[in-house]
C-alpha atoms as a PDB file:
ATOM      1  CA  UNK A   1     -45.524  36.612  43.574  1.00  0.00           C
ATOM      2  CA  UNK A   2     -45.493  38.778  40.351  1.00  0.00           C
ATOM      3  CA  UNK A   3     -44.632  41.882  40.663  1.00  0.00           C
ATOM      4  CA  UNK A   4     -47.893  44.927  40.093  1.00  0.00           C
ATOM      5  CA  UNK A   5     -46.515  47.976  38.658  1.00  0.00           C
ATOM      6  CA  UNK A   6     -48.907  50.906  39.969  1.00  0.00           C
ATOM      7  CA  UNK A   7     -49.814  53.458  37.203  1.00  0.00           C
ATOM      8  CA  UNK A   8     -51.259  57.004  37.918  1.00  0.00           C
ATOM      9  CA  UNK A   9     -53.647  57.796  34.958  1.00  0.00           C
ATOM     10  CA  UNK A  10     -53.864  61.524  36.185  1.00  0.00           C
ATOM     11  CA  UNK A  11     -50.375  61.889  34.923  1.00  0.00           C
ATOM     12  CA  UNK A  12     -50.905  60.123  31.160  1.00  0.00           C
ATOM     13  CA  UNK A  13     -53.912  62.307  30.963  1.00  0.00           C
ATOM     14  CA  UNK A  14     -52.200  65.219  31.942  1.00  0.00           C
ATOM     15  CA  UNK A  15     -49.730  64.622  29.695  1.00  0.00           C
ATOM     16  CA  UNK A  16     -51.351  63.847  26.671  1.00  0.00           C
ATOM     17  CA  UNK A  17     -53.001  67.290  27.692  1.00  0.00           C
ATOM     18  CA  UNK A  18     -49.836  69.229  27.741  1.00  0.00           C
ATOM     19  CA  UNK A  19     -49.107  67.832  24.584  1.00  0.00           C
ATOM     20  CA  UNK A  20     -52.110  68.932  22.950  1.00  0.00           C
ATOM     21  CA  UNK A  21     -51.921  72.271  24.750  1.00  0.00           C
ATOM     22  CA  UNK A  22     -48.864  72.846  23.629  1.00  0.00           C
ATOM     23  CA  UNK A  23     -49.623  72.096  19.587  1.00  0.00           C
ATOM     24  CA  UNK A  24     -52.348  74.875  19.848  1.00  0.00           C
ATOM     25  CA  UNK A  25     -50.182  77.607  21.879  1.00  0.00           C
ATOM     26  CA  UNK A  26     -47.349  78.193  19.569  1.00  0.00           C
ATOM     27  CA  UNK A  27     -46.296  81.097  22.001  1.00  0.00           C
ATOM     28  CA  UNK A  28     -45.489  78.669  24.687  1.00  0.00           C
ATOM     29  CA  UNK A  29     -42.003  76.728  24.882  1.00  0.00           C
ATOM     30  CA  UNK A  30     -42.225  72.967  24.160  1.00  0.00           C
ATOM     31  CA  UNK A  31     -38.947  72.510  25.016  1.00  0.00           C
ATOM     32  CA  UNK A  32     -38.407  69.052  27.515  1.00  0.00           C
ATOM     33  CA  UNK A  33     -37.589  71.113  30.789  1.00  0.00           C
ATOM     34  CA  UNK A  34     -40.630  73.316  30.275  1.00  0.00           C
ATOM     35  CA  UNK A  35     -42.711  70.514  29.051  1.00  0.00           C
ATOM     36  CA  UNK A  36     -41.619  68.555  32.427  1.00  0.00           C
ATOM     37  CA  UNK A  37     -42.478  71.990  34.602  1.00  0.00           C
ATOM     38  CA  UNK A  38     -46.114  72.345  33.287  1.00  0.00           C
ATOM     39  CA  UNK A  39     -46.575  68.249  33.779  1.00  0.00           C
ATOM     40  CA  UNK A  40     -45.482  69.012  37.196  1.00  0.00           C
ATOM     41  CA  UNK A  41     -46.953  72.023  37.917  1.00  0.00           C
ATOM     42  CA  UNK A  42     -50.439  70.517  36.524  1.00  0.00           C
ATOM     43  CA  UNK A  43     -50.185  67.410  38.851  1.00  0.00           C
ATOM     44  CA  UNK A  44     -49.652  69.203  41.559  1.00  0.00           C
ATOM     45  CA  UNK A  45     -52.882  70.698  41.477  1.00  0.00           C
ATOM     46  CA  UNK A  46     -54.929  67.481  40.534  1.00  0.00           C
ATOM     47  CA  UNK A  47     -55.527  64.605  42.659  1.00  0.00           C
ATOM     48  CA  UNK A  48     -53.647  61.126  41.628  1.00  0.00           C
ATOM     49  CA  UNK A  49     -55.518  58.215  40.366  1.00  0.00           C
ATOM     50  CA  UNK A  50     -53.392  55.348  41.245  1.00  0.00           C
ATOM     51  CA  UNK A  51     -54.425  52.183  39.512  1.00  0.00           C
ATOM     52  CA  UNK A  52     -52.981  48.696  39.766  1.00  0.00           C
ATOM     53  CA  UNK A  53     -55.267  46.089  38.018  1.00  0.00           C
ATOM     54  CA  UNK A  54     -56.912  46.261  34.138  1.00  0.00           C
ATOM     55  CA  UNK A  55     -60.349  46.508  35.487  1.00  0.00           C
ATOM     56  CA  UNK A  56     -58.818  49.276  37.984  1.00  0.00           C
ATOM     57  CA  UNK A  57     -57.320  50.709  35.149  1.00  0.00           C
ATOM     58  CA  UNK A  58     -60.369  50.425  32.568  1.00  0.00           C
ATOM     59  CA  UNK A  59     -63.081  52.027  35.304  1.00  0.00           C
ATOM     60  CA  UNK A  60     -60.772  55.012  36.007  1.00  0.00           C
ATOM     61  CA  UNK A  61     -60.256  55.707  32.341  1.00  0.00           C
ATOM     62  CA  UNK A  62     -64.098  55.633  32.183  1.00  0.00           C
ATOM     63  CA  UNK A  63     -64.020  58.471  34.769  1.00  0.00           C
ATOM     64  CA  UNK A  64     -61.504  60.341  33.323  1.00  0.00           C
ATOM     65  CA  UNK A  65     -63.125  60.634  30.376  1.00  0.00           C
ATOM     66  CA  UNK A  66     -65.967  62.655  31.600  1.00  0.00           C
ATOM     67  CA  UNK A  67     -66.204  66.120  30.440  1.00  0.00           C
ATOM     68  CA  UNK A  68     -65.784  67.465  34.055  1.00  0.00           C
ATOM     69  CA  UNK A  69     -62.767  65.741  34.391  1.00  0.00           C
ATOM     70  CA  UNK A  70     -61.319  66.615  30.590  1.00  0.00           C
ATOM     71  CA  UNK A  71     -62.065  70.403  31.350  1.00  0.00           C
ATOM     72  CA  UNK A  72     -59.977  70.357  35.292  1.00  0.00           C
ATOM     73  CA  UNK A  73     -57.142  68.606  33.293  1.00  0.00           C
ATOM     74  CA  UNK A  74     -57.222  71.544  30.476  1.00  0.00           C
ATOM     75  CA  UNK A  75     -57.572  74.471  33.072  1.00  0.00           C
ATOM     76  CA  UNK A  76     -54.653  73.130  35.608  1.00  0.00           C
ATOM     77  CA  UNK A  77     -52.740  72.477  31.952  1.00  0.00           C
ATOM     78  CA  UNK A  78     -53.504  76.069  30.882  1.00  0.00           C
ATOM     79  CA  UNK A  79     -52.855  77.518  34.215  1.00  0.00           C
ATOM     80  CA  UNK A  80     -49.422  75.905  34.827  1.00  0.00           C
ATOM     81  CA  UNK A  81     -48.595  77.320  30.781  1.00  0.00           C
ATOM     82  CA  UNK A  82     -49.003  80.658  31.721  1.00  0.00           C
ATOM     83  CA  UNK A  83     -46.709  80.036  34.748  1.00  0.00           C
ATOM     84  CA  UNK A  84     -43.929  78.733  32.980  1.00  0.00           C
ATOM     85  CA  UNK A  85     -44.159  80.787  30.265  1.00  0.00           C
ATOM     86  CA  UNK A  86     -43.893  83.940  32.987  1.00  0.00           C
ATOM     87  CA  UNK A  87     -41.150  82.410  34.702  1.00  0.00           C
ATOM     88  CA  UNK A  88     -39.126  79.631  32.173  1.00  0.00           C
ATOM     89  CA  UNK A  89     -36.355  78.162  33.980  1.00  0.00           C
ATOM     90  CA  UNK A  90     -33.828  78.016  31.081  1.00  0.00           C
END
């Protein structure tokens, strides 16, 4: 049997929104161990979104793309920012 690699979308999505968060707020530290505490932080907050097929993959993309869905991802992004930049670990 082939093996199925199971993807969480939440966290490519919350990624590329740290990323993009991060470009704007020059204030904030990009640096990999902060970057890797506000993915975290952000996750934590969000549900997961496990997918393990295309079609699985395609139909939650569809969902995360909504503009409720865009705007949780920003808030829990901007939310964990502020704590790391409070409290950096480095």
């Amino acid at each position: 049997m082939a093996s199925v690699k199971m993807i969480n979308r939440m966290e490519v999505m919350v990624e590329q929104a740290v990323n993009e968060a991060l470009s704007r707020q020059k204030s904030a530290c990009a640096c990999e161990r902060c970057k890797s505490d506000i993915i975290a932080l952000a996750l934590n907050t969000l549900p997961s979104r496990y997918v393990v097929t295309l079609l699985g993959e395609a139909v939650t993309n569809v969902d995360l793309e909504s503009s409720q869905w865009k705007a949780d991802i920003m808030m829990a992004v901007y939310r964990a920012i502020e704590i790391v930049r409070g409290r950096p670990r480095h």
